[in-house]
C-alpha atoms as a PDB file:
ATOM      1  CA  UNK A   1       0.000   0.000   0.000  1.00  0.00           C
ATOM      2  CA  UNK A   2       1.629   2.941  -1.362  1.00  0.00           C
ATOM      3  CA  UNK A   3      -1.441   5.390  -1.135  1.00  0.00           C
ATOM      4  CA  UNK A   4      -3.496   6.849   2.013  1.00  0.00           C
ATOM      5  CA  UNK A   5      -6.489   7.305  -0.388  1.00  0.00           C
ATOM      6  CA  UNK A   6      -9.881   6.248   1.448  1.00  0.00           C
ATOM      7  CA  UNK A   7      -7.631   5.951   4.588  1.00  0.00           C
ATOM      8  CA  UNK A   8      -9.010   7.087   7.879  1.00  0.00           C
ATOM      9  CA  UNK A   9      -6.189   7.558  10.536  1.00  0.00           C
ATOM     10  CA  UNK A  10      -6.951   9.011  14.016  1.00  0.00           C
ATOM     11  CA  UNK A  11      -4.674  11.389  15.392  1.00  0.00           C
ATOM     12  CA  UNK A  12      -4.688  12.255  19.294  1.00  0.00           C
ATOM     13  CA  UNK A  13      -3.215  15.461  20.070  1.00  0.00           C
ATOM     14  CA  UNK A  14      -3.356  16.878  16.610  1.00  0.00           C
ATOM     15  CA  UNK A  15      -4.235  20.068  17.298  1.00  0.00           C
ATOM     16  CA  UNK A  16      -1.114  21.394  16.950  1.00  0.00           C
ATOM     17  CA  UNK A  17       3.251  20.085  16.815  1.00  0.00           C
ATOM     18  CA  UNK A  18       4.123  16.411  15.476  1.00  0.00           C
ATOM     19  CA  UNK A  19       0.509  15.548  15.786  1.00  0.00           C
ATOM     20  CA  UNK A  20      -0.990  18.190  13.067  1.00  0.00           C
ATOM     21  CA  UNK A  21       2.460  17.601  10.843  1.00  0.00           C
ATOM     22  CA  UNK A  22       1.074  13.624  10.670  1.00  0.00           C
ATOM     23  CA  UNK A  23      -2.243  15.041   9.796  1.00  0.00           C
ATOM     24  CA  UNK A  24      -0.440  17.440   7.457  1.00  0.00           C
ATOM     25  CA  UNK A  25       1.539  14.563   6.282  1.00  0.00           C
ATOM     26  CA  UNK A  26      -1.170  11.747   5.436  1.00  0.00           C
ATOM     27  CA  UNK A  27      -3.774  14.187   4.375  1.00  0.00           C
ATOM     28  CA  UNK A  28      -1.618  15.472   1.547  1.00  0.00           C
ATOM     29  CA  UNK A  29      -1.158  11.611   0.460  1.00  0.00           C
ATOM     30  CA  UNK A  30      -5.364  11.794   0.207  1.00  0.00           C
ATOM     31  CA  UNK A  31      -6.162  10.322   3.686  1.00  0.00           C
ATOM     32  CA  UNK A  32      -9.242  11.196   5.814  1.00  0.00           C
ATOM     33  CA  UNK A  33      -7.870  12.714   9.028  1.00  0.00           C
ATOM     34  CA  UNK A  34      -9.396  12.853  12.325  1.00  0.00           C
ATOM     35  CA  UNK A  35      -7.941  14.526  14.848  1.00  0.00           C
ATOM     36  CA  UNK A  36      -8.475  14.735  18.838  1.00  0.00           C
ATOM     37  CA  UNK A  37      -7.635  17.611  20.950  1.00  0.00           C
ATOM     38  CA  UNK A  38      -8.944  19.593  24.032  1.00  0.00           C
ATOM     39  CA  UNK A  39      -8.104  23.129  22.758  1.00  0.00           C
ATOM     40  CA  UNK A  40     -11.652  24.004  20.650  1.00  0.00           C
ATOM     41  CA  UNK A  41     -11.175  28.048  22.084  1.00  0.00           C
ATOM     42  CA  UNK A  42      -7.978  30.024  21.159  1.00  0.00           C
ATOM     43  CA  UNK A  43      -5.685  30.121  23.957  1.00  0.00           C
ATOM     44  CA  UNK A  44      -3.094  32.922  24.454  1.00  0.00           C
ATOM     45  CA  UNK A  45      -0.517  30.252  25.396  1.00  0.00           C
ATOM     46  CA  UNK A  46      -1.396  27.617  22.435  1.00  0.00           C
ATOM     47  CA  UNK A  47      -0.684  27.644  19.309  1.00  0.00           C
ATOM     48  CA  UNK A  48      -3.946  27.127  16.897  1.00  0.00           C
ATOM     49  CA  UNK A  49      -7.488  25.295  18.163  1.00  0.00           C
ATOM     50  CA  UNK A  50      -8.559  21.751  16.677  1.00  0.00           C
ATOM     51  CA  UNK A  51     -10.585  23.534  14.171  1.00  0.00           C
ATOM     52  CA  UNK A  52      -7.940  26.089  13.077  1.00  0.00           C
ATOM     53  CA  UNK A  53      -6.044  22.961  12.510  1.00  0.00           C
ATOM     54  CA  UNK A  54      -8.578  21.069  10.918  1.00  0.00           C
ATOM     55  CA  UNK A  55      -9.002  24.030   8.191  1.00  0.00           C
ATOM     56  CA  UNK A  56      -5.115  23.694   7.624  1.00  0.00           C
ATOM     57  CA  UNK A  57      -5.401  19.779   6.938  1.00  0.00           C
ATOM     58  CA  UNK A  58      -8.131  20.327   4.911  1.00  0.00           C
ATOM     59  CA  UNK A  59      -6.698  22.732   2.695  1.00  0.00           C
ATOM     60  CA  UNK A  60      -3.292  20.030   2.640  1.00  0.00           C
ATOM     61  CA  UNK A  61      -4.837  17.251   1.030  1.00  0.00           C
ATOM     62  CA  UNK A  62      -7.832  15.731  -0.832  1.00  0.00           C
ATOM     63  CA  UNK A  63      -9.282  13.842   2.097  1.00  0.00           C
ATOM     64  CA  UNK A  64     -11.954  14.883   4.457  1.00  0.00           C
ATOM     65  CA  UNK A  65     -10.978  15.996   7.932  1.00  0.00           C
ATOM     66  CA  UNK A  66     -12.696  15.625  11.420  1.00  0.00           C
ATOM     67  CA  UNK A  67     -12.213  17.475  14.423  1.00  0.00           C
ATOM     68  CA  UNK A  68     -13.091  16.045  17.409  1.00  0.00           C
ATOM     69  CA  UNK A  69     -13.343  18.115  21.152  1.00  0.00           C
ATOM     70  CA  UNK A  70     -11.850  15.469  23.589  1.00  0.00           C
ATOM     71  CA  UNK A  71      -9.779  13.891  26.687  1.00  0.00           C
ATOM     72  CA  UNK A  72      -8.308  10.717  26.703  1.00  0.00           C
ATOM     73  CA  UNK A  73      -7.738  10.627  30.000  1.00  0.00           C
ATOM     74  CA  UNK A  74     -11.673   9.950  30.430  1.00  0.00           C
ATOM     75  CA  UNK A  75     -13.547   6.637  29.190  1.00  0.00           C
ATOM     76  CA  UNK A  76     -16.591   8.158  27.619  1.00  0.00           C
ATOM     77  CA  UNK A  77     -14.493  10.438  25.133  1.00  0.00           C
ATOM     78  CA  UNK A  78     -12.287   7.743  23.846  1.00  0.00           C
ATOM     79  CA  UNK A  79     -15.582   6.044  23.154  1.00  0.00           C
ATOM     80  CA  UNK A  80     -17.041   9.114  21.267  1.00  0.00           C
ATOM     81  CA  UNK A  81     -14.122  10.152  19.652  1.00  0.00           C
ATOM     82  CA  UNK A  82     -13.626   6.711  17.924  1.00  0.00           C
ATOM     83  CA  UNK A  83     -17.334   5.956  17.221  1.00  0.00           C
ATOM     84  CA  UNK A  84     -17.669   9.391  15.619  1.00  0.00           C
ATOM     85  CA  UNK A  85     -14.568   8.932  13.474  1.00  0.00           C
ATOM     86  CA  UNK A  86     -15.640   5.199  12.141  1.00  0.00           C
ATOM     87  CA  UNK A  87     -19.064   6.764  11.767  1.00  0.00           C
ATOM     88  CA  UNK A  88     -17.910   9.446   9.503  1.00  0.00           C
ATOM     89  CA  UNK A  89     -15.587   7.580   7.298  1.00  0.00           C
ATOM     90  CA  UNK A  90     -16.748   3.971   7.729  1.00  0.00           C
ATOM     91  CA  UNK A  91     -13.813   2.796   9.582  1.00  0.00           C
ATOM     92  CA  UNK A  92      -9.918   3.377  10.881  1.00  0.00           C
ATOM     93  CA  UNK A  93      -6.998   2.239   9.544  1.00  0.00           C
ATOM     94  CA  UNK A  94      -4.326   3.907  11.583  1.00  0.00           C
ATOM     95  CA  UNK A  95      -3.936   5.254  15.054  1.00  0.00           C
ATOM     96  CA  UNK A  96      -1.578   7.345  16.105  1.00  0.00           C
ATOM     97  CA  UNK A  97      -1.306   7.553  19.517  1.00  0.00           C
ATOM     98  CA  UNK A  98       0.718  11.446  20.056  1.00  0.00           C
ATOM     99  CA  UNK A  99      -1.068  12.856  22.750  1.00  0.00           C
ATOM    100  CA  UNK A 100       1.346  13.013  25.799  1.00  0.00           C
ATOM    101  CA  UNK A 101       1.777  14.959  28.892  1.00  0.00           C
ATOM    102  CA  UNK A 102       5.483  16.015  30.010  1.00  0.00           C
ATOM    103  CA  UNK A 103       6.895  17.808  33.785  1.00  0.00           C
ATOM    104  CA  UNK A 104      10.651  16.862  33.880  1.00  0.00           C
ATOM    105  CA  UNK A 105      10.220  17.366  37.939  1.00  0.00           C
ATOM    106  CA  UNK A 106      12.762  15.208  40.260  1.00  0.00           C
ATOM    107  CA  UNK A 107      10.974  13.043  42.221  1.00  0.00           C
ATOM    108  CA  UNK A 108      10.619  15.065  45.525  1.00  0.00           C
ATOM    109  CA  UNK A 109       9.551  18.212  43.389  1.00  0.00           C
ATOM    110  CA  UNK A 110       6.386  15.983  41.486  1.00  0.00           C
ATOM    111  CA  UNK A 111       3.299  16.608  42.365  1.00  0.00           C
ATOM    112  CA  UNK A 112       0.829  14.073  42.399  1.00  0.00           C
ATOM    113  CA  UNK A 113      -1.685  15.738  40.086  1.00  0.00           C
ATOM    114  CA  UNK A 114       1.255  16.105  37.680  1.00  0.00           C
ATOM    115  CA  UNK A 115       2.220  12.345  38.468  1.00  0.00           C
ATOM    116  CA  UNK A 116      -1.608  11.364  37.630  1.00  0.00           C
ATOM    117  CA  UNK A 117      -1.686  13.497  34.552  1.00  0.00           C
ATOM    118  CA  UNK A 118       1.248  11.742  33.295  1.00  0.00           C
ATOM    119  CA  UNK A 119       0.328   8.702  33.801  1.00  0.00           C
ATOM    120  CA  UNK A 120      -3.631   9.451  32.932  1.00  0.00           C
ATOM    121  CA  UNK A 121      -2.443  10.727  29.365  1.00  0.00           C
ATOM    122  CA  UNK A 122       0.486   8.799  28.261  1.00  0.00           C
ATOM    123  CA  UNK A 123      -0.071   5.502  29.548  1.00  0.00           C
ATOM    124  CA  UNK A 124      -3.912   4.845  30.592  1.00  0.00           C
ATOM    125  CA  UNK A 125      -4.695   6.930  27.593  1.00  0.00           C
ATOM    126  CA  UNK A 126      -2.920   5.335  24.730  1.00  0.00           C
ATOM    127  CA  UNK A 127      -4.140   1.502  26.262  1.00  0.00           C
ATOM    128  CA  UNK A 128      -7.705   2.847  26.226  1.00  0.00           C
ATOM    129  CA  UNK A 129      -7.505   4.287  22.895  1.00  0.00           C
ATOM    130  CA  UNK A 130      -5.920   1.383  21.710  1.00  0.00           C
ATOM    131  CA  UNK A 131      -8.701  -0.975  22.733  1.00  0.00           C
ATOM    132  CA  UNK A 132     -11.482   1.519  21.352  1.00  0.00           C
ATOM    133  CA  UNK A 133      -9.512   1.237  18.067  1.00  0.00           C
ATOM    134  CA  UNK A 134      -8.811  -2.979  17.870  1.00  0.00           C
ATOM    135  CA  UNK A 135     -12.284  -3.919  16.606  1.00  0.00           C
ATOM    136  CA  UNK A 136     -12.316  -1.033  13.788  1.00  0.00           C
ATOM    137  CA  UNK A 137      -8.460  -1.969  12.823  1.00  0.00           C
ATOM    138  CA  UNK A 138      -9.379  -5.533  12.262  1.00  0.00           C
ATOM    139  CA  UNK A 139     -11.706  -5.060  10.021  1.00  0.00           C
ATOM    140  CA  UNK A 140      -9.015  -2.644   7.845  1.00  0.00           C
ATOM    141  CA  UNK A 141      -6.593  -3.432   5.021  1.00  0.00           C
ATOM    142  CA  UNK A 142      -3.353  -2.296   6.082  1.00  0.00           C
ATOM    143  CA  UNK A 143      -4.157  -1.357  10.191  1.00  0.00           C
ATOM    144  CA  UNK A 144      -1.575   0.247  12.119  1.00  0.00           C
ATOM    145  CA  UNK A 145      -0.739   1.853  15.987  1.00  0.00           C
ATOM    146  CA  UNK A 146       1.872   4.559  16.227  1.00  0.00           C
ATOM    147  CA  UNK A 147       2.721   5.337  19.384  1.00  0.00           C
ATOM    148  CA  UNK A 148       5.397   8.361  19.797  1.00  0.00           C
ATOM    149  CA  UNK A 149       7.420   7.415  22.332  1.00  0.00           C
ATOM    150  CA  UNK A 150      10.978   6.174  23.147  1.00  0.00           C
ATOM    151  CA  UNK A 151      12.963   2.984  22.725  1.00  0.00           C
ATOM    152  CA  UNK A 152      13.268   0.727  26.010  1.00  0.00           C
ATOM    153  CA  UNK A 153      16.399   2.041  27.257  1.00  0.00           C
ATOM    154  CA  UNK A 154      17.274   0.666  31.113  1.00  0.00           C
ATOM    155  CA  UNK A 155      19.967   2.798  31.394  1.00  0.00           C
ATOM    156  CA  UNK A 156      19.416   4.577  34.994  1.00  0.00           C
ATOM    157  CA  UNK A 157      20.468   7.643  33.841  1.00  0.00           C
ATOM    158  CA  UNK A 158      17.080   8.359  32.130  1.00  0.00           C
ATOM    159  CA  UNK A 159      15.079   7.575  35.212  1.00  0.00           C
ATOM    160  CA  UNK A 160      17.647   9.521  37.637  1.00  0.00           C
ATOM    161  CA  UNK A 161      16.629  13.502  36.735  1.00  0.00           C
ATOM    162  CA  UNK A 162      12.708  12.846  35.698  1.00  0.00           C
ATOM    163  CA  UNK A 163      11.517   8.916  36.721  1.00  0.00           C
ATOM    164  CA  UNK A 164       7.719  10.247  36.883  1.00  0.00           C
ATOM    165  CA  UNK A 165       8.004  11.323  33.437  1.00  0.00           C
ATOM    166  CA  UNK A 166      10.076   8.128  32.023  1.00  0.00           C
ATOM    167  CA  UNK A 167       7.523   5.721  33.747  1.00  0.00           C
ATOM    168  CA  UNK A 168       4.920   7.439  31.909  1.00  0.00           C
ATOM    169  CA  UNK A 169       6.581   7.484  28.427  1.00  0.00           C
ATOM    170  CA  UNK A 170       8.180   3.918  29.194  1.00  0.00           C
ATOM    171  CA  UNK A 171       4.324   2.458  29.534  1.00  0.00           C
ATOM    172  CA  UNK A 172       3.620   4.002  26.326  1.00  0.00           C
ATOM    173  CA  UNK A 173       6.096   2.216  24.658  1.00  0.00           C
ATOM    174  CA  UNK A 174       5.824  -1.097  26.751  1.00  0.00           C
ATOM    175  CA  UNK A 175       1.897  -0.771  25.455  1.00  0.00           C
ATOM    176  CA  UNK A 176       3.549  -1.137  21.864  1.00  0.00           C
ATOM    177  CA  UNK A 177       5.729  -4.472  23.175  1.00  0.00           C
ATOM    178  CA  UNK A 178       2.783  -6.214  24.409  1.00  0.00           C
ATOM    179  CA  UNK A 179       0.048  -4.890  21.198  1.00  0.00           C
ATOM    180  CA  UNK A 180       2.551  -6.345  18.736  1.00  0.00           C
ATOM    181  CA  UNK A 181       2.497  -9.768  19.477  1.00  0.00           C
ATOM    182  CA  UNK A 182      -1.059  -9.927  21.063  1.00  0.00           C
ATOM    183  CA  UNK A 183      -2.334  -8.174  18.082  1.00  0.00           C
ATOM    184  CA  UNK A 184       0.240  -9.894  15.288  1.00  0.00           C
ATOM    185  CA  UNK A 185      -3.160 -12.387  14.748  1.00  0.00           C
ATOM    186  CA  UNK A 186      -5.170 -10.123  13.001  1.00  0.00           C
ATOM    187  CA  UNK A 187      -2.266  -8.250  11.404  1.00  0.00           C
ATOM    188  CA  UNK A 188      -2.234  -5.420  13.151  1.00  0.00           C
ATOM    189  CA  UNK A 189       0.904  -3.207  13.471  1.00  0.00           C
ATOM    190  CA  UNK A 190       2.131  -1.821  16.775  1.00  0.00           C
ATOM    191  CA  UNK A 191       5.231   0.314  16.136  1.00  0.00           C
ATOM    192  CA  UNK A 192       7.113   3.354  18.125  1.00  0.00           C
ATOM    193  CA  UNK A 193       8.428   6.261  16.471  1.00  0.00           C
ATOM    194  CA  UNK A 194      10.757   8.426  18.290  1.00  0.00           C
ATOM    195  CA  UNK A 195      13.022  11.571  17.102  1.00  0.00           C
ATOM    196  CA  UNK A 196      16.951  11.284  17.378  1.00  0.00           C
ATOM    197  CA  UNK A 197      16.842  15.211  18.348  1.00  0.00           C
ATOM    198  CA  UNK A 198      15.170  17.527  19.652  1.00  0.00           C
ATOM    199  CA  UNK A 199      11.700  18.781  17.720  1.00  0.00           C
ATOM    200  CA  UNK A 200      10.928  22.285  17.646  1.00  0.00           C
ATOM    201  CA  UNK A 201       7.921  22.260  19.890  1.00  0.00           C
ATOM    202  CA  UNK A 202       5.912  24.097  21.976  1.00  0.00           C
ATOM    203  CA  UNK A 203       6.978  21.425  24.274  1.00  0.00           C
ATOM    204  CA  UNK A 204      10.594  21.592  24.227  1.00  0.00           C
ATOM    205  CA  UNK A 205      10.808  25.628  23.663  1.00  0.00           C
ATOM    206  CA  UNK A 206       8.575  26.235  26.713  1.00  0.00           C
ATOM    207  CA  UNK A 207       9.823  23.144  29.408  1.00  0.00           C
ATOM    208  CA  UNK A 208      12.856  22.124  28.249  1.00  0.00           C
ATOM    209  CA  UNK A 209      15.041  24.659  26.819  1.00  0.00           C
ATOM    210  CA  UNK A 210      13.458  27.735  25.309  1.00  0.00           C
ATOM    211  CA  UNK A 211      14.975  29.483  22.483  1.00  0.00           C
ATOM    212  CA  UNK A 212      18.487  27.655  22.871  1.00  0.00           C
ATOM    213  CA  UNK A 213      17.408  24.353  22.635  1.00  0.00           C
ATOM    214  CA  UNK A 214      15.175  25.254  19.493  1.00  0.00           C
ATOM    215  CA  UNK A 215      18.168  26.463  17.342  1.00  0.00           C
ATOM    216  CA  UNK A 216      19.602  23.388  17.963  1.00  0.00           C
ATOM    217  CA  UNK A 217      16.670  20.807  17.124  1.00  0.00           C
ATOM    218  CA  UNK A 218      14.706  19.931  14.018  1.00  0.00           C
ATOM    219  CA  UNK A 219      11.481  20.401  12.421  1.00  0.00           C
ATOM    220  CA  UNK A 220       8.306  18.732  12.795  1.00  0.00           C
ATOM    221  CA  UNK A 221       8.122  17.501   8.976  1.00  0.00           C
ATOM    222  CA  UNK A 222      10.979  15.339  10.095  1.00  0.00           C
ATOM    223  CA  UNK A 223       8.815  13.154  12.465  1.00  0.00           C
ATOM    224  CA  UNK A 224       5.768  13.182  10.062  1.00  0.00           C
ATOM    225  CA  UNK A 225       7.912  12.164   6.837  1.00  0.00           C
ATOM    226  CA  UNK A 226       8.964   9.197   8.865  1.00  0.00           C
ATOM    227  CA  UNK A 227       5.528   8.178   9.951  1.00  0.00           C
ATOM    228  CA  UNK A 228       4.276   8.247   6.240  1.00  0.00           C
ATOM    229  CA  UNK A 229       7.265   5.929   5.920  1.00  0.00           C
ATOM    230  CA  UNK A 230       6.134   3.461   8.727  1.00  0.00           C
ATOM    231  CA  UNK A 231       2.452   3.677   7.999  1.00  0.00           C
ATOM    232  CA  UNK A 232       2.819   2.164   4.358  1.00  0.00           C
ATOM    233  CA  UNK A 233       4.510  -0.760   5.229  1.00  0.00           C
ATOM    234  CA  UNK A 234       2.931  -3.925   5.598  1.00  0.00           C
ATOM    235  CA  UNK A 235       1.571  -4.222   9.000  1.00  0.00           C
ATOM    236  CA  UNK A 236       2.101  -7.699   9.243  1.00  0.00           C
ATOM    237  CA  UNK A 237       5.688  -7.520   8.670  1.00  0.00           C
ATOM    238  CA  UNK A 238       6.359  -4.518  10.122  1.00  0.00           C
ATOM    239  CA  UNK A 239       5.307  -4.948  13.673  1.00  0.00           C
ATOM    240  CA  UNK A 240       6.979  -3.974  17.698  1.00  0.00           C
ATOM    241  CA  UNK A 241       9.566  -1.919  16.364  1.00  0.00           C
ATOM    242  CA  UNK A 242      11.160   1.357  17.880  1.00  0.00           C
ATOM    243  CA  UNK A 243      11.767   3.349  14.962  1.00  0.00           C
ATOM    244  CA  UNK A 244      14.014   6.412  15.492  1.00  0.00           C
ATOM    245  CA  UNK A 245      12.959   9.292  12.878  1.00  0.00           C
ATOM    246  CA  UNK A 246      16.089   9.691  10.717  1.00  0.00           C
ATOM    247  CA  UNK A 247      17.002   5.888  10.475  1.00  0.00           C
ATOM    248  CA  UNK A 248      13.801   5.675   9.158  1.00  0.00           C
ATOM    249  CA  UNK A 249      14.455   8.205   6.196  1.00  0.00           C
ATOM    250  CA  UNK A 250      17.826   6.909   5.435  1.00  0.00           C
ATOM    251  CA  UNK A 251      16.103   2.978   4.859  1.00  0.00           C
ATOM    252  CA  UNK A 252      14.269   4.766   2.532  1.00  0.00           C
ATOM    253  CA  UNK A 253      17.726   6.115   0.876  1.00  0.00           C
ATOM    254  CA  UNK A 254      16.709   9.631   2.694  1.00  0.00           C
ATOM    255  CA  UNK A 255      20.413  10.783   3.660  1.00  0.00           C
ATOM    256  CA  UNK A 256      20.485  14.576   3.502  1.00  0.00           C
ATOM    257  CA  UNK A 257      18.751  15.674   6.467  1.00  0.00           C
ATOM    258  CA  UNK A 258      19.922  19.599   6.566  1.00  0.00           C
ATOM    259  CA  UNK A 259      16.496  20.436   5.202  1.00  0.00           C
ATOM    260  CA  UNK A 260      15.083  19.449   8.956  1.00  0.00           C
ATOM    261  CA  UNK A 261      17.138  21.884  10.743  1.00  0.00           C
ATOM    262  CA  UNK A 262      15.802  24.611  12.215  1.00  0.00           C
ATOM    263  CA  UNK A 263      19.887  26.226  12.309  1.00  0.00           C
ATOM    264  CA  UNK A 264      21.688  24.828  10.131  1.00  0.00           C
ATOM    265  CA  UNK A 265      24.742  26.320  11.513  1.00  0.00           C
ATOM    266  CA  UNK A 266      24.115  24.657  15.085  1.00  0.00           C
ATOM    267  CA  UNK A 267      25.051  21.777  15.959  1.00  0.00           C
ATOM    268  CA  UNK A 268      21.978  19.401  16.591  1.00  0.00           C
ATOM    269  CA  UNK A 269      21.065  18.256  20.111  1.00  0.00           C
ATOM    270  CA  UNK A 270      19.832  14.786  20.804  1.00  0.00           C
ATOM    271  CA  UNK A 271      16.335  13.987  22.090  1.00  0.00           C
ATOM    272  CA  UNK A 272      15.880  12.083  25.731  1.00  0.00           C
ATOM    273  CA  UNK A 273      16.118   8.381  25.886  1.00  0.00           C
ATOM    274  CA  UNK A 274      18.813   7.839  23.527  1.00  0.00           C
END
């Protein structure tokens, strides 16, 4: 499958960063897009709403687009945000589980609200919306999970400065170990996607390093070319795999990268977990 043409993939937290430059990404290739978010009024400190982003998507591609007002962190709007999407377009193909909460807190600084967001969004989200998705995916041609979130890396210097926030990300990714192979019977992909640097974000400009740290990462487009990479692959041979962004490109003979810099000059700074 070569084409995302009467494809319906599911995008949570697409409102805005590597989420809406997927949607960007597949909608351009002629998929249906629907994506999840909880920002539906402008916010001063966000960037775009789910339906500012839905009119750029639109305008990207020849598929139809659905925005959907939810919170995965709460049962009954994973339910309505999947049963509206496979209403709409008859089905999904592709989930891409991007929604994700970060506080880089040490441990005695975490709050347990922050702890239980966390947690709520990265892990207990992405299983829930997951399951909501299984019975629509096995009914599809080609039906693939994307979670974005790191390879398993036991090293202890990635739980040392932030463990709340590696627990979280580290269930996200476990969820992808265990969907693989109890999922491999009805062909259904379960693959990670991760970037080797930094991604100019909202995310890692306003927590993580500001203006610095944003010279010295990459775009967004380099996350979403991947994905288009991943998601066209056969999902029954392509299946519990922790896919790092660029390696990705360069299997697909993608070698000159400079285009994804947001300074070309600076030197590039890795992302966490690797």
């Amino acid at each position: 499958m070569k084409n995302f043409e009467n494809k319906t993939v599911l995008i949570t937290g697409g409102t805005r960063g590597i989420g809406k430059a997927i949607a960007l990404r597949l909608a351009k290739e002629g998929a249906n897009i629907a994506i999840a978010g909880k920002t539906a009024e402008p916010n001063p400190k966000l960037d775009g709403t789910i339906y500012t982003a839905a009119e750029e998507i639109a305008a990207a591609g020849g598929g139809r687009v659905l925005p959907l007002k939810g919170d995965i962190r709460f049962e009954e709007s994973i339910k309505s945000i999947v049963d509206q999407t496979a209403e709409t377009f008859g089905g999904i193909d592709i989930l891409v589980n991007n929604a994700s909460a970060i506080n880089l807190a040490a441990t005695e600084q975490v709050e347990p609200k922050r702890y239980d967001l966390m947690h709520d969004v990265n892990v207990r989200g992405t299983f829930f919306m997951s399951q909501a998705c299984i019975p629509h995916l096995k009914q599809a041609h080609n039906p693939h999970i994307l979670n974005l979130s790191p390879p398993l890396n036991l090293d202890p210097r990635w739980f040392a400065p932030h463990l709340a926030y590696t627990l979280s990300k580290y269930g996200m990714s476990m969820i992808v170990l265990g969907l693989a192979e109890e999922l491999k019977q009805y062909r259904i992909a379960a693959n990670a996607l991760w970037p080797r640097t930094t991604i100019a974000t909202a995310a890692v400009k306003n927590l993580l390093g500001g203006d610095f740290l944003i010279q010295r990462s990459r775009t967004v487009e380099i996350v979403a070319d991947a994905a288009f990479y991943i998601l066209q692959r056969p999902s029954f041979e392509t299946t519990g795999n922790f896919f790092i962004d660029e390696d990705v490109l360069q299997q697909e003979g993608i070698t000159d990268l400079g285009k994804y810099a947001i300074n070309p000059e600076q030197k590039l700074m890795n992302d966490l977990f690797l």
